[in-house]
Protein backbone atom coordinates (compact mmCIF):
# COMPACT_ATOMS: atom_id res chain seq x y z
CA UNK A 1 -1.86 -5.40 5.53
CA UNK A 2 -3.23 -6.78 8.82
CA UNK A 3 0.00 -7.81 9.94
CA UNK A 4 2.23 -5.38 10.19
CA UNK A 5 3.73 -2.93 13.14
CA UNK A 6 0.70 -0.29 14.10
CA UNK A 7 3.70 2.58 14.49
CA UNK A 8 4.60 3.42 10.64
CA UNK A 9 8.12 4.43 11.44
CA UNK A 10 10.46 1.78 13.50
CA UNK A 11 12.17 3.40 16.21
CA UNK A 12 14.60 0.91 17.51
CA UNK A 13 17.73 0.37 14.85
CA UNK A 14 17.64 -3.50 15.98
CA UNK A 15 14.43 -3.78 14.68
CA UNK A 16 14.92 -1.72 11.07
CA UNK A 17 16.60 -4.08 8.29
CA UNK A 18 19.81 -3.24 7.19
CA UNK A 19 19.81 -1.48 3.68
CA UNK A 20 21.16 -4.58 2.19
CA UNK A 21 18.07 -6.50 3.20
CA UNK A 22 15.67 -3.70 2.63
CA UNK A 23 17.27 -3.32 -1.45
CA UNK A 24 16.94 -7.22 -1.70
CA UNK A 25 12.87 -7.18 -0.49
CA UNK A 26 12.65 -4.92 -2.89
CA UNK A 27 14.26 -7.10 -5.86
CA UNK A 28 12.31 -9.49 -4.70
CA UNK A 29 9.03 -7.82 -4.78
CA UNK A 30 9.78 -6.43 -8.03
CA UNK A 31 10.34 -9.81 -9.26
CA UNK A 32 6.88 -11.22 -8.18
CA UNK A 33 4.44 -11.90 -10.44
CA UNK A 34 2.65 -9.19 -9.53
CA UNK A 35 5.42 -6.93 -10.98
CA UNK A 36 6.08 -9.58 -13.67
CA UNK A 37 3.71 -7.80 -16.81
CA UNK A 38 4.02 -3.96 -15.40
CA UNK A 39 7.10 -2.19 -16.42
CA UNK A 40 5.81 1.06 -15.14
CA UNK A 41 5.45 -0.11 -11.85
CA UNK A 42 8.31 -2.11 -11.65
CA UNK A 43 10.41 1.48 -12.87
CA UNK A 44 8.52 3.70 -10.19
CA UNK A 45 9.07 0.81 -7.32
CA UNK A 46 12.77 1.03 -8.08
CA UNK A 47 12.78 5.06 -8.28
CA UNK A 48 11.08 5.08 -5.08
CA UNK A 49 12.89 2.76 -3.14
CA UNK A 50 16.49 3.69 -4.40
CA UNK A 51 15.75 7.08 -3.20
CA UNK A 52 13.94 5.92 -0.12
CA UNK A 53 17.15 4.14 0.72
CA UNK A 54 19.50 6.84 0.17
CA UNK A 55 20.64 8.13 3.36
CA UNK A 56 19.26 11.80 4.30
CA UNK A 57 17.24 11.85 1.42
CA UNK A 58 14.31 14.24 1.86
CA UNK A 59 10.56 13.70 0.86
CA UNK A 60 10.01 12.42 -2.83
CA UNK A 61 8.09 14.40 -4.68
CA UNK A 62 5.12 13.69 -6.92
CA UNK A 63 6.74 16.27 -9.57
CA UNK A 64 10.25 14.37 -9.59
CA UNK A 65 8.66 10.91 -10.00
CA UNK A 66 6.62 12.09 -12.76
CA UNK A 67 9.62 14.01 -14.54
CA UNK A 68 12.65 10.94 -13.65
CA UNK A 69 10.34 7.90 -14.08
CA UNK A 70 7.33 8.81 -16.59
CA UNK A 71 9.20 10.64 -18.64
CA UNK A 72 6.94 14.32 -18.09
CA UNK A 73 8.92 17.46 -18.96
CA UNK A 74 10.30 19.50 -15.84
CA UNK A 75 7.63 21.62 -16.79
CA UNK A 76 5.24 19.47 -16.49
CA UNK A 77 1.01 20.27 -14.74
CA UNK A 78 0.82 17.77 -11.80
CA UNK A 79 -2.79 18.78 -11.15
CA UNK A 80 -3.32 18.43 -15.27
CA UNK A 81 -1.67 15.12 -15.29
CA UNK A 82 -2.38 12.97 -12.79
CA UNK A 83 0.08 9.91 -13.89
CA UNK A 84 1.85 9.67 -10.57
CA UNK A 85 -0.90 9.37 -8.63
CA UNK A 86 -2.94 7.09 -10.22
CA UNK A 87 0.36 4.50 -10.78
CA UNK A 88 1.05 5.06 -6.77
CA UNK A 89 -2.21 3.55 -6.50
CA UNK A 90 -1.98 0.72 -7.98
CA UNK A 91 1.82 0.36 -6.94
CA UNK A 92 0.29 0.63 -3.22
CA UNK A 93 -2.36 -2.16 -4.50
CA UNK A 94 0.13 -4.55 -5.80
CA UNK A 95 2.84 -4.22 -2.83
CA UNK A 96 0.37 -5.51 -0.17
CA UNK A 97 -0.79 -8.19 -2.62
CA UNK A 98 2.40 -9.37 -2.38
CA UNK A 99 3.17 -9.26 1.46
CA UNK A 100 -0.50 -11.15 1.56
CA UNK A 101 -0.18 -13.87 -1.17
CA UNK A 102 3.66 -14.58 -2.41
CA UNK A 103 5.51 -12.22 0.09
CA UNK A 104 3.48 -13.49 2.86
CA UNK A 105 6.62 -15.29 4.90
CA UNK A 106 8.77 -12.37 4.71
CA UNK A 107 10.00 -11.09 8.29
CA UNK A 108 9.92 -7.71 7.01
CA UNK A 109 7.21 -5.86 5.10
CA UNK A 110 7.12 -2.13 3.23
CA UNK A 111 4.24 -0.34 2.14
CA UNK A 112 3.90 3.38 0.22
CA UNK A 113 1.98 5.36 2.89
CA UNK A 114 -1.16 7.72 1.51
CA UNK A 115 0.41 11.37 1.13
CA UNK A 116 4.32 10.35 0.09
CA UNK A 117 6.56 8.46 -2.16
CA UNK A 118 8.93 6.90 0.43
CA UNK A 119 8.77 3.43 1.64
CA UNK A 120 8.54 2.50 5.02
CA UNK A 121 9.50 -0.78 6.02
CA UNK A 122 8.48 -2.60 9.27
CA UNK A 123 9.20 -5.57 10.95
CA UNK A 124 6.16 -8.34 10.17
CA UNK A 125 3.92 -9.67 13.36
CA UNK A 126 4.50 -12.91 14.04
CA UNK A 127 1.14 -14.36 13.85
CA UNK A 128 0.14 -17.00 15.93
CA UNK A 129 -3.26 -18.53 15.64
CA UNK A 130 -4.63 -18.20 19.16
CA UNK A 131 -3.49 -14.76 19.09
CA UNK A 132 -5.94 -13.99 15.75
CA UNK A 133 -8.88 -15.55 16.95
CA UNK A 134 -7.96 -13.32 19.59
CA UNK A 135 -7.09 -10.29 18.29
CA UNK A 136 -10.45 -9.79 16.04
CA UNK A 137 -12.95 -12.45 17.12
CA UNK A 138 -15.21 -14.65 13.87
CA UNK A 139 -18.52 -12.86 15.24
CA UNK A 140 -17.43 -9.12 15.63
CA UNK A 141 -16.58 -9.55 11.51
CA UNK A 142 -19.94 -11.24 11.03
CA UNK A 143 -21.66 -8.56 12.67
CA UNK A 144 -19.67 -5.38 10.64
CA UNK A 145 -20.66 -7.13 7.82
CA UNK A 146 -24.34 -7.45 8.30
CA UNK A 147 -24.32 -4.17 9.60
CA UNK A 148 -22.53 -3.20 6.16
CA UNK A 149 -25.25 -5.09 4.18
CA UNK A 150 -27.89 -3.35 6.45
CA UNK A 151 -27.20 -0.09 5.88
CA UNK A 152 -26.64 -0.56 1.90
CA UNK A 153 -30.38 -2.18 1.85
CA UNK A 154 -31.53 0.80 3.73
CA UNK A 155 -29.88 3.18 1.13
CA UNK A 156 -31.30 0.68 -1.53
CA UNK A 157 -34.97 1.23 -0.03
CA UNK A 158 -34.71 4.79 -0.06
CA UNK A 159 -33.98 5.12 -3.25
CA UNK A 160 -36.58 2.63 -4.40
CA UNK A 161 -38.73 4.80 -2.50
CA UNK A 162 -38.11 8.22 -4.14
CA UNK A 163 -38.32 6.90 -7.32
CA UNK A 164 -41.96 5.18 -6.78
CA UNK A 165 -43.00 8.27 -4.41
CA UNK A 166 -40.98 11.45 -5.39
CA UNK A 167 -41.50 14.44 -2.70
């Protein structure tokens, strides 16, 4: 999500939504058609954010998601069953396709940060085009790329290599 705030956690209270407007992005990401065939996701978005927007509330745990929203016992092996984490991937997956594709107008964002459950919501960028051609110039992608494709054609050659000429 190119667009967002590069500090994770807004410090200013003008700038944070109010928890009326963070509750309603939320509705209306879980009502996006990328939540539209996904249950599951749409139940664990909820969980997540209804707790994220509780006031005080500590750090969500992996082990309480599992238990309240996928229905584990409390007794439940996290590192045996691995349920939460693979759905908090995809959840993280389909919450920046929508702040890129449907969501894209929306003056505030959220995403799931790697290592947690709670969502942090930031104030969008305002993009303006002379500041994007700016910001990360046509070439300097062109030239990542082919330096990409370079080094996977090296790796390919290798390989090629110690097949045809093993050591």
């Amino acid at each position: 999500m190119g667009t967002l705030t590069q500090n994770p956690v807004l410090g200013d209270a003008q700038a944070q939504p109010s928890i009326e407007e963070q509750w309603a992005l939320i509705e209306r990401v879980i009502a996006s058609e990328q939540f539209s065939r996904s249950a599951r996701l749409r139940d664990f978005l909820l969980y997540v954010g209804k707790q994220s927007l509780k006031e005080g509330c500590p750090e969500i745990h992996e082990h309480e998601i599992g238990a309240k929203v996928f229905g584990r016992p409390a007794s439940y092996d996290r590192s045996a069953d691995n349920i939460v984490r693979v759905n908090a991937t995809e959840l993280r997956k389909r919450i920046e396709s929508y702040f890129e594709t449907t969501g894209a107008s929306e003056p505030f964002v959220f995403e799931i940060p790697r290592g947690g459950y709670r969502l942090v919501f930031r104030r969008r960028l305002a993009e303006h085009p002379e500041n994007a051609a700016a910001a990360q110039p046509e070439p300097a992608r062109e030239t990542a790329a082919s330096e990409t494709a370079a080094r996977e054609d090296s790796r390919k050659f290798r390989h090629l290599l110690r097949l045809v000429w093993p050591l």
